[in-house]
Protein backbone atom coordinates (compact mmCIF):
# COMPACT_ATOMS: atom_id res chain seq x y z
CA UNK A 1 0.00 0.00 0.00
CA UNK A 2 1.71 3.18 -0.94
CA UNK A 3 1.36 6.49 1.37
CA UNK A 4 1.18 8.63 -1.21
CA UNK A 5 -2.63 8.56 -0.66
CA UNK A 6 -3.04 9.70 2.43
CA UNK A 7 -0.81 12.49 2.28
CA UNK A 8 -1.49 15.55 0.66
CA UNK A 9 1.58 17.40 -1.56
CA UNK A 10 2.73 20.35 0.31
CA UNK A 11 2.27 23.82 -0.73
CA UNK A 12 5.45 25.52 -2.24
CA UNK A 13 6.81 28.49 -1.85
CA UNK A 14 10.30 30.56 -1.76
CA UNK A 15 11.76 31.85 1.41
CA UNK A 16 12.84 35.32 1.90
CA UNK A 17 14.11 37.63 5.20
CA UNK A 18 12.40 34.78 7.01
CA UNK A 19 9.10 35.17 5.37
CA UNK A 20 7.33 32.20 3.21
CA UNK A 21 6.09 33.53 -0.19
CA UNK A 22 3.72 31.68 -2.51
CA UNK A 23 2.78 31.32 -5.93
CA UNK A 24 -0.32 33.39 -5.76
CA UNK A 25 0.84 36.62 -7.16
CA UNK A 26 3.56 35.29 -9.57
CA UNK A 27 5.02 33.43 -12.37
CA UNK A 28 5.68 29.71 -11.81
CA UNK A 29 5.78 26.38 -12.76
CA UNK A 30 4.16 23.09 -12.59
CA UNK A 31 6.04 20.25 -10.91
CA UNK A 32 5.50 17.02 -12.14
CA UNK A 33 5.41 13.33 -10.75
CA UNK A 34 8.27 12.13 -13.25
CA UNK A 35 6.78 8.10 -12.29
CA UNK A 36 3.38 9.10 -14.65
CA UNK A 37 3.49 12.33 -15.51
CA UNK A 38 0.80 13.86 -13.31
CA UNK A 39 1.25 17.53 -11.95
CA UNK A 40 2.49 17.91 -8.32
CA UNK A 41 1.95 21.44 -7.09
CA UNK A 42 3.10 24.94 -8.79
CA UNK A 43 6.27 26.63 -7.71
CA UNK A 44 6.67 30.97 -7.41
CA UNK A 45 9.17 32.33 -9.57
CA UNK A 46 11.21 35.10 -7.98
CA UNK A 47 10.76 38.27 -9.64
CA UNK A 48 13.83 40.71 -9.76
CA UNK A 49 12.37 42.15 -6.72
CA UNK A 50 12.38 39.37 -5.25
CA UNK A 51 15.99 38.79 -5.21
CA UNK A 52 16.77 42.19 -4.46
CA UNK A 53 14.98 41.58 -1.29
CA UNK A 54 16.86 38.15 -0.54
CA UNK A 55 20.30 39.83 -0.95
CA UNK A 56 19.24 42.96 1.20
CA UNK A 57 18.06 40.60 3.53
CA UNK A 58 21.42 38.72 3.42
CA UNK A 59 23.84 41.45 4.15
CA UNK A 60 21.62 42.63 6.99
CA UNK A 61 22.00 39.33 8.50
CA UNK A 62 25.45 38.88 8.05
CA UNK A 63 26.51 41.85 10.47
CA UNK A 64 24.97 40.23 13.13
CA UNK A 65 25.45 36.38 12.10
CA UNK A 66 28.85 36.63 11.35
CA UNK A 67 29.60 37.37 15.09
CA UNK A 68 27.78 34.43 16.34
CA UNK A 69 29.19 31.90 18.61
CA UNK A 70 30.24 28.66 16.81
CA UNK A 71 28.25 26.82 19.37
CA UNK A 72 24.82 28.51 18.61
CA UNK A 73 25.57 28.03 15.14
CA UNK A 74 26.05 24.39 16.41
CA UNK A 75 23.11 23.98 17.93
CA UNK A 76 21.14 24.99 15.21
CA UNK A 77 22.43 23.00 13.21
CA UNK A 78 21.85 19.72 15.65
CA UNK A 79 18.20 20.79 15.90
CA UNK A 80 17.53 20.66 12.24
CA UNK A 81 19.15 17.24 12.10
CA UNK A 82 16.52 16.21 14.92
CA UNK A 83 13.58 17.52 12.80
CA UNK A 84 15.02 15.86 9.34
CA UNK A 85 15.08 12.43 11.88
CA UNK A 86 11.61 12.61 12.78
CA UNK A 87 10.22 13.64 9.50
CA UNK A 88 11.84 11.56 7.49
CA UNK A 89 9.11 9.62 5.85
CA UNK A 90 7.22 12.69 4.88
CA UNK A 91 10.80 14.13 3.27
CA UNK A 92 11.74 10.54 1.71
CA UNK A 93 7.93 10.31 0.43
CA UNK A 94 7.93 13.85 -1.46
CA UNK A 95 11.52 13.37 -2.63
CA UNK A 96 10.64 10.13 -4.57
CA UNK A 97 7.17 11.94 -5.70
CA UNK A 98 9.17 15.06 -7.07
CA UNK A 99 12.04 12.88 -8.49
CA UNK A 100 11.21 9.75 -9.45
CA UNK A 101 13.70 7.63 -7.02
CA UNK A 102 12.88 4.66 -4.48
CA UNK A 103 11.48 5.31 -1.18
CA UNK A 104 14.27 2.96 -0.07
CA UNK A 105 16.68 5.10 -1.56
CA UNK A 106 15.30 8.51 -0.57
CA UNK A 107 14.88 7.10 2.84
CA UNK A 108 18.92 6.93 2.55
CA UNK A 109 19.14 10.12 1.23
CA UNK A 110 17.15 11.94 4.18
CA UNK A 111 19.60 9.96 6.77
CA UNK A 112 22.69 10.67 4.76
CA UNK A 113 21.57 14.70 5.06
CA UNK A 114 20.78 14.57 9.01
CA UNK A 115 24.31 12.82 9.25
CA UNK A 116 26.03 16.14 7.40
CA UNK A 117 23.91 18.01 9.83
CA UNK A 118 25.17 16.52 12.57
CA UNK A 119 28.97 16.43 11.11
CA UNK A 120 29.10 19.99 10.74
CA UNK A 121 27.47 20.71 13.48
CA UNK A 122 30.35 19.68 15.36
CA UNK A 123 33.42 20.62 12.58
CA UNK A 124 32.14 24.01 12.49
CA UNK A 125 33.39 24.52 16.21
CA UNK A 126 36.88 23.96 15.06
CA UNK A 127 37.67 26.26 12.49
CA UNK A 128 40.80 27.11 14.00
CA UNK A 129 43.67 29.76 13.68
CA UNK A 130 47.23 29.97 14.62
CA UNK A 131 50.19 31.44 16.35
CA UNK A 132 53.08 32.14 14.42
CA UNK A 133 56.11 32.34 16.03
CA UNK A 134 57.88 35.79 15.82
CA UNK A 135 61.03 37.31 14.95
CA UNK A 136 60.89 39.59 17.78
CA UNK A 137 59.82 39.12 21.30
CA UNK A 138 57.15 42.43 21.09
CA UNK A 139 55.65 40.70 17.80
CA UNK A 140 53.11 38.84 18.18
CA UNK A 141 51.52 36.80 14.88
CA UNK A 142 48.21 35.43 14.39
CA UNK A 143 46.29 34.24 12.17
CA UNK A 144 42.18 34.08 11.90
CA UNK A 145 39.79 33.31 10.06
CA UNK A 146 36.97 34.98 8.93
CA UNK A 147 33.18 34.29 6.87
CA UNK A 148 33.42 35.43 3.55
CA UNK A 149 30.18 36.96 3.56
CA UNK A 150 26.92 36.32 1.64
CA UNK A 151 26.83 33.32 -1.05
CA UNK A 152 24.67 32.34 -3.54
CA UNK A 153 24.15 28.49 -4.12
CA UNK A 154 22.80 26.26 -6.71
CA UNK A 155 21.89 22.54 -5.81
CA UNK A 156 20.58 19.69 -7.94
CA UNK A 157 17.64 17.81 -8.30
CA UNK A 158 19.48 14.02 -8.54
CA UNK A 159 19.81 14.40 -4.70
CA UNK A 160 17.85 17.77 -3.96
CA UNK A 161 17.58 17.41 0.36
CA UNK A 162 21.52 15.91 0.61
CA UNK A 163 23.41 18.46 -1.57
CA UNK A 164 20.91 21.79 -0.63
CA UNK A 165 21.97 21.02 2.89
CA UNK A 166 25.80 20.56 2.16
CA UNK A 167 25.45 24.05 0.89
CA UNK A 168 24.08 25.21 3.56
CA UNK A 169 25.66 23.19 6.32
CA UNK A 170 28.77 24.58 4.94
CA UNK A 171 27.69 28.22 4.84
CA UNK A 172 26.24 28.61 8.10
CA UNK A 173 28.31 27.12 9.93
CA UNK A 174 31.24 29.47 8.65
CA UNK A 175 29.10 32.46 9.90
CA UNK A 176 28.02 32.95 6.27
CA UNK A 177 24.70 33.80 4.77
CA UNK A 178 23.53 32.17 2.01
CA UNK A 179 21.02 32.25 -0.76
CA UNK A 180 20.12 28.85 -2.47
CA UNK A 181 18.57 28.67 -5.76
CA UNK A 182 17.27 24.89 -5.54
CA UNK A 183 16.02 22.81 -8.14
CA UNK A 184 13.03 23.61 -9.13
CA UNK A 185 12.21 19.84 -10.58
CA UNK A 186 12.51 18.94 -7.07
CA UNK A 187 11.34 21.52 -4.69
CA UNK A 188 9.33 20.02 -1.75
CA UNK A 189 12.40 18.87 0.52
CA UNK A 190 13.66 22.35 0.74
CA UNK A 191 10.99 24.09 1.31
CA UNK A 192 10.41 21.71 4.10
CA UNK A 193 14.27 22.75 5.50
CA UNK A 194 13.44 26.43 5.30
CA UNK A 195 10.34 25.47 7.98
CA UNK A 196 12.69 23.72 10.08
CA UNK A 197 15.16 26.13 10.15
CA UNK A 198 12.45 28.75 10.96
CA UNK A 199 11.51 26.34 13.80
CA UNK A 200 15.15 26.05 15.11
CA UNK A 201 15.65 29.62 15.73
CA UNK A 202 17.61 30.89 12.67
CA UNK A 203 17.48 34.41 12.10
CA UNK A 204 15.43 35.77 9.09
CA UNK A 205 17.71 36.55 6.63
CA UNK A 206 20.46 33.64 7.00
CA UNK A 207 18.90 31.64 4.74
CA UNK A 208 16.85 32.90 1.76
CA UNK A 209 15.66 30.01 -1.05
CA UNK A 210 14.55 31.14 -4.22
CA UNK A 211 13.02 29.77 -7.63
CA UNK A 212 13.06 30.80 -11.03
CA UNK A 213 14.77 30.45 -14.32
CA UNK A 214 18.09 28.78 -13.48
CA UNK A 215 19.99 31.10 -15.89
CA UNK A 216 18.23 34.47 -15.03
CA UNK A 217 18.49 33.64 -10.87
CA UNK A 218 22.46 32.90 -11.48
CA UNK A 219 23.43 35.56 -13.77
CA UNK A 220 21.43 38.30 -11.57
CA UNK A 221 22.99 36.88 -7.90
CA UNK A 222 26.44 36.64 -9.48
CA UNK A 223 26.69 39.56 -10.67
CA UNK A 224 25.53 41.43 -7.44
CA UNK A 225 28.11 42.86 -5.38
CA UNK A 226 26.72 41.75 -2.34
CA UNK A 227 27.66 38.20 -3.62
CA UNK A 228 30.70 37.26 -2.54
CA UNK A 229 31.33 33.26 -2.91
CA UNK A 230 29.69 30.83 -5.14
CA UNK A 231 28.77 27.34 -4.88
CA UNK A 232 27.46 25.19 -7.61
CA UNK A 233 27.14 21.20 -8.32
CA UNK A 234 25.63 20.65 -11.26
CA UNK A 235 26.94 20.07 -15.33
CA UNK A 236 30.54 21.24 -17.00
CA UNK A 237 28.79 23.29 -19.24
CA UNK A 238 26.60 25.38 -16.60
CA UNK A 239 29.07 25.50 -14.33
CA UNK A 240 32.33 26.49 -16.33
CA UNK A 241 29.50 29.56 -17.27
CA UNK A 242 29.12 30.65 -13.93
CA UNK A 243 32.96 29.86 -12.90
CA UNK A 244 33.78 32.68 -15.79
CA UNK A 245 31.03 34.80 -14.52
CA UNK A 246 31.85 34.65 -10.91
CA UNK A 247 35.77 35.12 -11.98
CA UNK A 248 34.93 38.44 -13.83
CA UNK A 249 33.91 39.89 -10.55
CA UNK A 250 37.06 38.07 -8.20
CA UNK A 251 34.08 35.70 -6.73
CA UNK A 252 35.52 32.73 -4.95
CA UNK A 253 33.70 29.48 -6.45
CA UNK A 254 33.07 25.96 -5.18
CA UNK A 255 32.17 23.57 -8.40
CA UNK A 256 31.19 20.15 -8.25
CA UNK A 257 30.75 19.25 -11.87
CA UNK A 258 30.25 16.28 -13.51
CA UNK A 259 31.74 13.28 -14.04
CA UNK A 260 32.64 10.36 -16.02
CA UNK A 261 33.79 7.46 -13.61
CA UNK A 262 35.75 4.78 -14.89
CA UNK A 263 35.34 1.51 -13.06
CA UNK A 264 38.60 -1.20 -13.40
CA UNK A 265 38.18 -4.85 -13.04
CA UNK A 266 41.40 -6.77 -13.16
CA UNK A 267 41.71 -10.56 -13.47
CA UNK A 268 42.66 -11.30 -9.97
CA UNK A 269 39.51 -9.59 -8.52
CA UNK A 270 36.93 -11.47 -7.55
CA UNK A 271 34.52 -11.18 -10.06
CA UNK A 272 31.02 -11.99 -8.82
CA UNK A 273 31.61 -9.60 -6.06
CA UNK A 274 32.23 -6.48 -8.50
CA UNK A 275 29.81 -7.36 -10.82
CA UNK A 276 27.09 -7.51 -7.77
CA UNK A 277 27.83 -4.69 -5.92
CA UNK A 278 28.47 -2.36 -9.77
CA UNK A 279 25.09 -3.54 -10.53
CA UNK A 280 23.69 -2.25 -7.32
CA UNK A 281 25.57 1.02 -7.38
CA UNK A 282 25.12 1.81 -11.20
CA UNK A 283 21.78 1.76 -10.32
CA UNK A 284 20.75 4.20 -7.65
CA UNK A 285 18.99 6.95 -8.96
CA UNK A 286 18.69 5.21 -12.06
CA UNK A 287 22.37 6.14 -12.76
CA UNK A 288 21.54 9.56 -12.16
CA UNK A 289 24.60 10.27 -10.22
CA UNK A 290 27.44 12.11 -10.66
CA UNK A 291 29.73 9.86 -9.47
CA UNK A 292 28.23 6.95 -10.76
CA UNK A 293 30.17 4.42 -12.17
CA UNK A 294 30.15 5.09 -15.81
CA UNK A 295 32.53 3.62 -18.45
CA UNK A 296 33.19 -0.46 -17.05
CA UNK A 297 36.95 -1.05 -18.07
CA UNK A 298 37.52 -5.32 -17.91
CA UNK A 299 40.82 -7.17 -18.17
CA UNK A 300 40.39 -9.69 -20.75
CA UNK A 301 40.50 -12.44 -19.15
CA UNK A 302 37.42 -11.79 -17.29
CA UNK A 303 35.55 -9.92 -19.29
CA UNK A 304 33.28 -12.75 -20.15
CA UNK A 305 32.48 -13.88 -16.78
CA UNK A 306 32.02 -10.16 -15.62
CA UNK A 307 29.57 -9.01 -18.61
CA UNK A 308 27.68 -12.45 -17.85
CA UNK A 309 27.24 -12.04 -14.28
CA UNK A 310 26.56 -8.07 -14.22
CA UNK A 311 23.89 -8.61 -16.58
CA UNK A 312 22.13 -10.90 -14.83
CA UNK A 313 22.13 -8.41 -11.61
CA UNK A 314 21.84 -5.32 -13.03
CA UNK A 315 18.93 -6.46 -15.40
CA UNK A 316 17.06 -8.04 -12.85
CA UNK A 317 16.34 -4.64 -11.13
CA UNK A 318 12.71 -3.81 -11.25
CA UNK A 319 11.42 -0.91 -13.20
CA UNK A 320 8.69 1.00 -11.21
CA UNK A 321 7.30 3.76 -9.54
CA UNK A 322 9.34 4.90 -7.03
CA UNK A 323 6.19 4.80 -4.40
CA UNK A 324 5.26 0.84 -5.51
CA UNK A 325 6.44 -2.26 -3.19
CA UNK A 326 9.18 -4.01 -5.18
CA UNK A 327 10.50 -1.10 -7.14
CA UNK A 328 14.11 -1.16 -7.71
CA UNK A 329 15.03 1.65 -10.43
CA UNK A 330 12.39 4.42 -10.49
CA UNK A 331 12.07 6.49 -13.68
CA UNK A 332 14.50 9.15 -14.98
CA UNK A 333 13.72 12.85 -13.61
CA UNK A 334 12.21 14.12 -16.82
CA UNK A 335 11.56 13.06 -20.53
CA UNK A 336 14.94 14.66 -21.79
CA UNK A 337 16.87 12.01 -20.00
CA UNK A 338 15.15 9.62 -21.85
CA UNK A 339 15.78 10.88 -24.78
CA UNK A 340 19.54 11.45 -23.83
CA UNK A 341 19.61 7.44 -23.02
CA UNK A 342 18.11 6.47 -26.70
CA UNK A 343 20.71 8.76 -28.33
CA UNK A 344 23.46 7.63 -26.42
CA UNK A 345 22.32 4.05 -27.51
CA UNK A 346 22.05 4.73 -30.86
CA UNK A 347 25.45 5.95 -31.36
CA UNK A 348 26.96 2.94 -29.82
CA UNK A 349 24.89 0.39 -31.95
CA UNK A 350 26.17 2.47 -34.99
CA UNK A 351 29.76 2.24 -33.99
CA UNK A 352 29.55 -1.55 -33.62
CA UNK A 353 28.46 -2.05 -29.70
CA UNK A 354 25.70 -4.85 -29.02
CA UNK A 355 23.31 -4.44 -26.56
CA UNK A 356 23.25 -7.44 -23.90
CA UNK A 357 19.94 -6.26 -22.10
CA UNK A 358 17.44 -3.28 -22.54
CA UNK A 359 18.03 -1.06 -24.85
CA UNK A 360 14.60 0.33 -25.54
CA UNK A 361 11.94 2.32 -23.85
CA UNK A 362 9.20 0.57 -22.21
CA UNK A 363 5.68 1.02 -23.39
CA UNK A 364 3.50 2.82 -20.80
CA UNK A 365 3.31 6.45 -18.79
CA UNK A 366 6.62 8.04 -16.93
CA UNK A 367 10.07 8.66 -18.04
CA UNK A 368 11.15 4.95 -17.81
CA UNK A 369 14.49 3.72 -19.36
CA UNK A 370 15.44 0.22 -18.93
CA UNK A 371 19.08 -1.13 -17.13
CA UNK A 372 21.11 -1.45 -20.48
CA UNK A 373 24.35 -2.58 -21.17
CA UNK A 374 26.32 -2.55 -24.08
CA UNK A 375 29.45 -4.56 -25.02
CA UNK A 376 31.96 -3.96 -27.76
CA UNK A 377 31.95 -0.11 -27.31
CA UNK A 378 34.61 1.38 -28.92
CA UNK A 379 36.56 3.90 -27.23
CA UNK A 380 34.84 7.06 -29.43
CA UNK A 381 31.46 6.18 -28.97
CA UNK A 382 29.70 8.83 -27.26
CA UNK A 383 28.81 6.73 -24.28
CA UNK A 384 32.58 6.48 -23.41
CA UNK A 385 33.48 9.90 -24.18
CA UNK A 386 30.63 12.15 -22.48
CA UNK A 387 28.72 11.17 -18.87
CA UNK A 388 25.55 9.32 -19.71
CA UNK A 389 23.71 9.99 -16.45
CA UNK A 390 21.55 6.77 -16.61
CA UNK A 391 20.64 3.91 -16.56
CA UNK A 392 23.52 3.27 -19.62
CA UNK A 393 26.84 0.64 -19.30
CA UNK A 394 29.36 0.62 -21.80
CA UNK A 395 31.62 -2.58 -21.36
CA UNK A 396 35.16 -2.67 -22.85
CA UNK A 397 37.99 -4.88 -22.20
CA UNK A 398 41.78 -3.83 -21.34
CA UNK A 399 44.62 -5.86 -21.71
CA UNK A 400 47.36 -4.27 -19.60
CA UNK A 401 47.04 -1.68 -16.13
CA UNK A 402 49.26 1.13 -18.29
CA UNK A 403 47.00 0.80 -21.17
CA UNK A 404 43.78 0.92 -18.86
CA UNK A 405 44.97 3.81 -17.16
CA UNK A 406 45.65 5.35 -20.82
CA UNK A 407 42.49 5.13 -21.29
CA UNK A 408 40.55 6.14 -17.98
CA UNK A 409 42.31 9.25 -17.81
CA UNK A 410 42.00 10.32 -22.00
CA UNK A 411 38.50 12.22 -21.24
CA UNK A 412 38.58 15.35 -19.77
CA UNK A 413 36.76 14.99 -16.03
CA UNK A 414 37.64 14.10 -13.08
CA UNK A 415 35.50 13.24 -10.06
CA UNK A 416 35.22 9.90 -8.98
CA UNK A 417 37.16 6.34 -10.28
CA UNK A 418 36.53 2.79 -8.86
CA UNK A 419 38.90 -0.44 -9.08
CA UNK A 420 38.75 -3.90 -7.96
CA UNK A 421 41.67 -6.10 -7.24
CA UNK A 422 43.06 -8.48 -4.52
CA UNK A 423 46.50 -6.77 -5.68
CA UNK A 424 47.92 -4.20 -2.84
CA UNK A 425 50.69 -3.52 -6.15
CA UNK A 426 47.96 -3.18 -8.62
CA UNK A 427 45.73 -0.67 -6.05
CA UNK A 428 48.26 1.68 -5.59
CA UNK A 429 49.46 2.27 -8.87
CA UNK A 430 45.39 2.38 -10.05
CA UNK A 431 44.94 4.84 -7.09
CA UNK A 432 48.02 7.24 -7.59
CA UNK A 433 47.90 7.13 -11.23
CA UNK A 434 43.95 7.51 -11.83
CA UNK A 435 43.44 11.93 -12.14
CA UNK A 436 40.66 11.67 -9.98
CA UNK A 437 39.37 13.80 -6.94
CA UNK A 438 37.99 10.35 -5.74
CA UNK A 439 39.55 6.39 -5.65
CA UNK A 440 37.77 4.00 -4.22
CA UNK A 441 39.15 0.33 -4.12
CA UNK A 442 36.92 -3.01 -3.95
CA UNK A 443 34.07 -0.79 -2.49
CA UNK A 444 32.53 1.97 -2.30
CA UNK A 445 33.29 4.54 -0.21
CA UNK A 446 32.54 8.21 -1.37
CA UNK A 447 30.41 11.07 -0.10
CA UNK A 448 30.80 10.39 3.64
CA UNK A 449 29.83 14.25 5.38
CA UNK A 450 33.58 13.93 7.33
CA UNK A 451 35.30 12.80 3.42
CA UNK A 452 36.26 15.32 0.90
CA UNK A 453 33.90 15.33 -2.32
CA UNK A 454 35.04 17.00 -4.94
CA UNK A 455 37.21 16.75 -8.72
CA UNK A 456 39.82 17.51 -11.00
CA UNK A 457 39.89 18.64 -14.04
CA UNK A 458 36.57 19.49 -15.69
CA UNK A 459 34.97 18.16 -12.99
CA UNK A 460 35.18 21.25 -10.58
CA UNK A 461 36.80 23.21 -8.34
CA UNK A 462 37.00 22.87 -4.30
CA UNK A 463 35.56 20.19 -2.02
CA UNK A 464 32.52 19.74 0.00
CA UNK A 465 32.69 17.43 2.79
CA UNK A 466 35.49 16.77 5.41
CA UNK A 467 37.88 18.80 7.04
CA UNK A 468 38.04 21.14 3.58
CA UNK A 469 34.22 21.70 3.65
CA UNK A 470 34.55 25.11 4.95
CA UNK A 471 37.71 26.51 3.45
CA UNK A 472 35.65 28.20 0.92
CA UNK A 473 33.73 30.12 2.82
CA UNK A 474 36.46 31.39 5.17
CA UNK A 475 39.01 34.46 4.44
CA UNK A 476 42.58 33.78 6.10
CA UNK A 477 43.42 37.27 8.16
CA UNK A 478 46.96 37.36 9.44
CA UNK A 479 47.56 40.12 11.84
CA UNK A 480 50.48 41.45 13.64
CA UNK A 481 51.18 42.93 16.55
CA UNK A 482 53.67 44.90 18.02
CA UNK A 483 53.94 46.08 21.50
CA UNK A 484 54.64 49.99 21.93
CA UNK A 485 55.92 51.00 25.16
């Protein structure tokens, strides 16, 4: 029995200077159920006004929030995460309705963004300075550091509760204010985090969320002098736009771009372990991820065994709505993905690949694309040269670790890489030699709120996450002192 019966869609809105503002007297848009197509709710635009009155309202609160005590900034923090623990069906329930993903999977989603509550919570307490020893005994050097001052943010809708919050997480607890431009495919979980914020005692002003045309909110905010940092995680193309932009006017940026993982299966790994646990991973979010595991690299030997037994997992994942019993892969977040996936698939047949299982879009309502794999893809198909972000695997075969490595590293991003091996040998040269922000070895370990997530390359600038999360958001003051007798 799904719950999305007895629970009624909640009314969206932006949040501005601590004030909730709906779609009555604006533009907007409908959001749709991506599962069947049905319309959701209807989302306000912001109107120039609008975000003239989120970045007055974020300066005002910066004089004052920028003094806070770490602690209170703590605590608010720590309350949130309570609220996102106790509401976590309705959030999980709403996130798979706006974006088409498992309740299973959203439940992990909702945990996985009370964790980086909690996380920062507690990191943001020890943003430290330092003494620096002097070269005379009246000197005395520090050295401090200081919130940068208002940002503007722009989240996506693959995981739209767990990367607004690192944004914010990471803003407010510097001392920052912040104004996030969410997805607007998937709006209802942060509209439900401005309430709890509200409810935990954050200022008006701190935190401002706005809709609208992505372009028109980014260029306007970015431009701003009141703007001073810049956070984005979303494609190369967007975001090497608003990296220029933000670079015209000395803006400090945090990018998390996207990606175009490489996955390495050697002979001496064992085999029915990676192929179970890929076929699991490719598909979360329907391979809507941008550090998904995305171009399948298998020693020759293996290659046969792999392909067989990855098949047979990955294709056995049920297609559904994300609300029914049993679903396994939910539908993509909008019709253009779909059409992505049958271009992508195209190309490959054309170039010679062979398609081991799916393939085709299923008859029926929803943006629904099968688990596919292809074999046989050569090295220029499209598939192995841009991210597919679905439900997409290209298969290839290597012969030797320099040659593999050749080859993983040929495209231009950067973010995440995966390798399986028994070798220690083999996993360190994989690791140090793979130009990756992210190695993980004969798991998976990324995205962890105290682990640095970020890329190199195309694949952005900065890190969220970990001891680095804040660094962004912080100025480094050094001041010295002499004493005058």
């Amino acid at each position: 029995m799904r719950n999305e019966a007895v629970q009624v869609y909640p009314a969206l809105s932006m949040y501005i200077g601590g004030q909730f503002i709906g779609a009555d007297s604006r533009d907007g848009q409908t959001v749709i159920n991506p599962a069947n197509g049905m319309p959701l709710g209807t989302l306000p635009h912001a109107t120039i006004g609008d975000l003239d009155c989120a970045l007055a309202a974020a300066a005002a609160a910066f004089e004052s929030w920028r003094w806070s005590s770490p602690t209170g900034r703590a605590a608010i923090l720590r309350k949130v995460a309570g609220m996102v623990r106790e509401r976590a069906e309705t959030l999980a329930l709403n996130i798979t309705r706006d974006q088409g993903k498992p309740l299973a999977e959203a439940c992990i989603e909702v945990s996985g963004a009370a964790d980086h509550l909690e996380w920062h919570a507690e990191e943001c307490r020890r943003i430290y300075g330092r003494v620096i020893p002097a070269r005379s005994a009246s000197v005395r050097q520090t050295v401090i550091r200081q919130p940068i001052g208002v940002c503007a943010a722009f989240s996506p809708w693959n995981f739209p509760l767990n990367q607004g919050l690192r944004k914010i997480c990471a803003a407010l607890g510097a001392g920052c204010t912040l104004i996030l431009k969410p997805a607007e495919e998937a709006p209802s979980c942060m509209v439900a985090v401005a309430e709890m914020f509200e409810e935990a005692g954050l200022p008006p002003g701190v935190l401002n969320i706005v809709w609208g045309v992505p372009s028109e909110i980014s260029d306007y905010l970015i431009r701003s002098p009141i703007v001073r940092k810049v956070s984005f995680t979303g494609s190369v193309a967007v975001g090497k736009h608003l990296a220029a932009l933000a670079g015209a006017h000395m803006k400090r940026v945090t990018m998390e771009l996207g990606g175009h993982s490489p996955v390495i299966v050697c002979d001496d790994a064992d085999i029915e372990r990676a192929a179970t646990l890929l076929a699991g991973y490719k598909g979360l979010n329907a391979g809507q991820v941008c550090m998904s595991p995305s171009r399948f690299f298998v020693q020759e030997g293996v290659i046969d065994a792999f392909s067989e037994l990855f098949v047979a997992a990955y294709a056995s994942r049920t297609l559904g709505d994300g609300l029914d019993e049993g679903t396994i892969m939910g539908p993509l977040a909008h019709e253009r993905r779909v059409e992505a996936m049958i271009a992508i698939v195209e190309d490959a047949l054309d170039r010679g690949a062979r398609v081991m299982t799916g393939g085709h879009r299923p008859e029926g309502p929803g943006s629904f694309f099968p688990p596919t794999v292809l074999t046989g893809v050569a090295d220029e198909a499209t598939v192995m040269r841009e991210e597919p972000f679905g439900p997409v695997v290209p298969v290839t075969s290597f012969s030797t670790i320099d040659e593999v490595l050749g080859r993983a590293n040929s495209v231009p991003y950067g973010l995440a890489s995966y390798a399986f091996t028994r070798s220690l040998e083999r996993a360190h040269t994989i690791s140090t030699r793979l130009e990756a922000g992210m190695v993980t070895i004969n798991h998976f370990g990324l995205a962890l709120p105290e682990t640095p997530l970020g890329g190199v390359k195309d694949s952005g600038l900065g890190s969220e996450g970990g001891v680095e999360t804040f660094d962004a958001y912080l100025h480094t003051k050094f001041i010295s002192e002499q004493t005058v007798t």
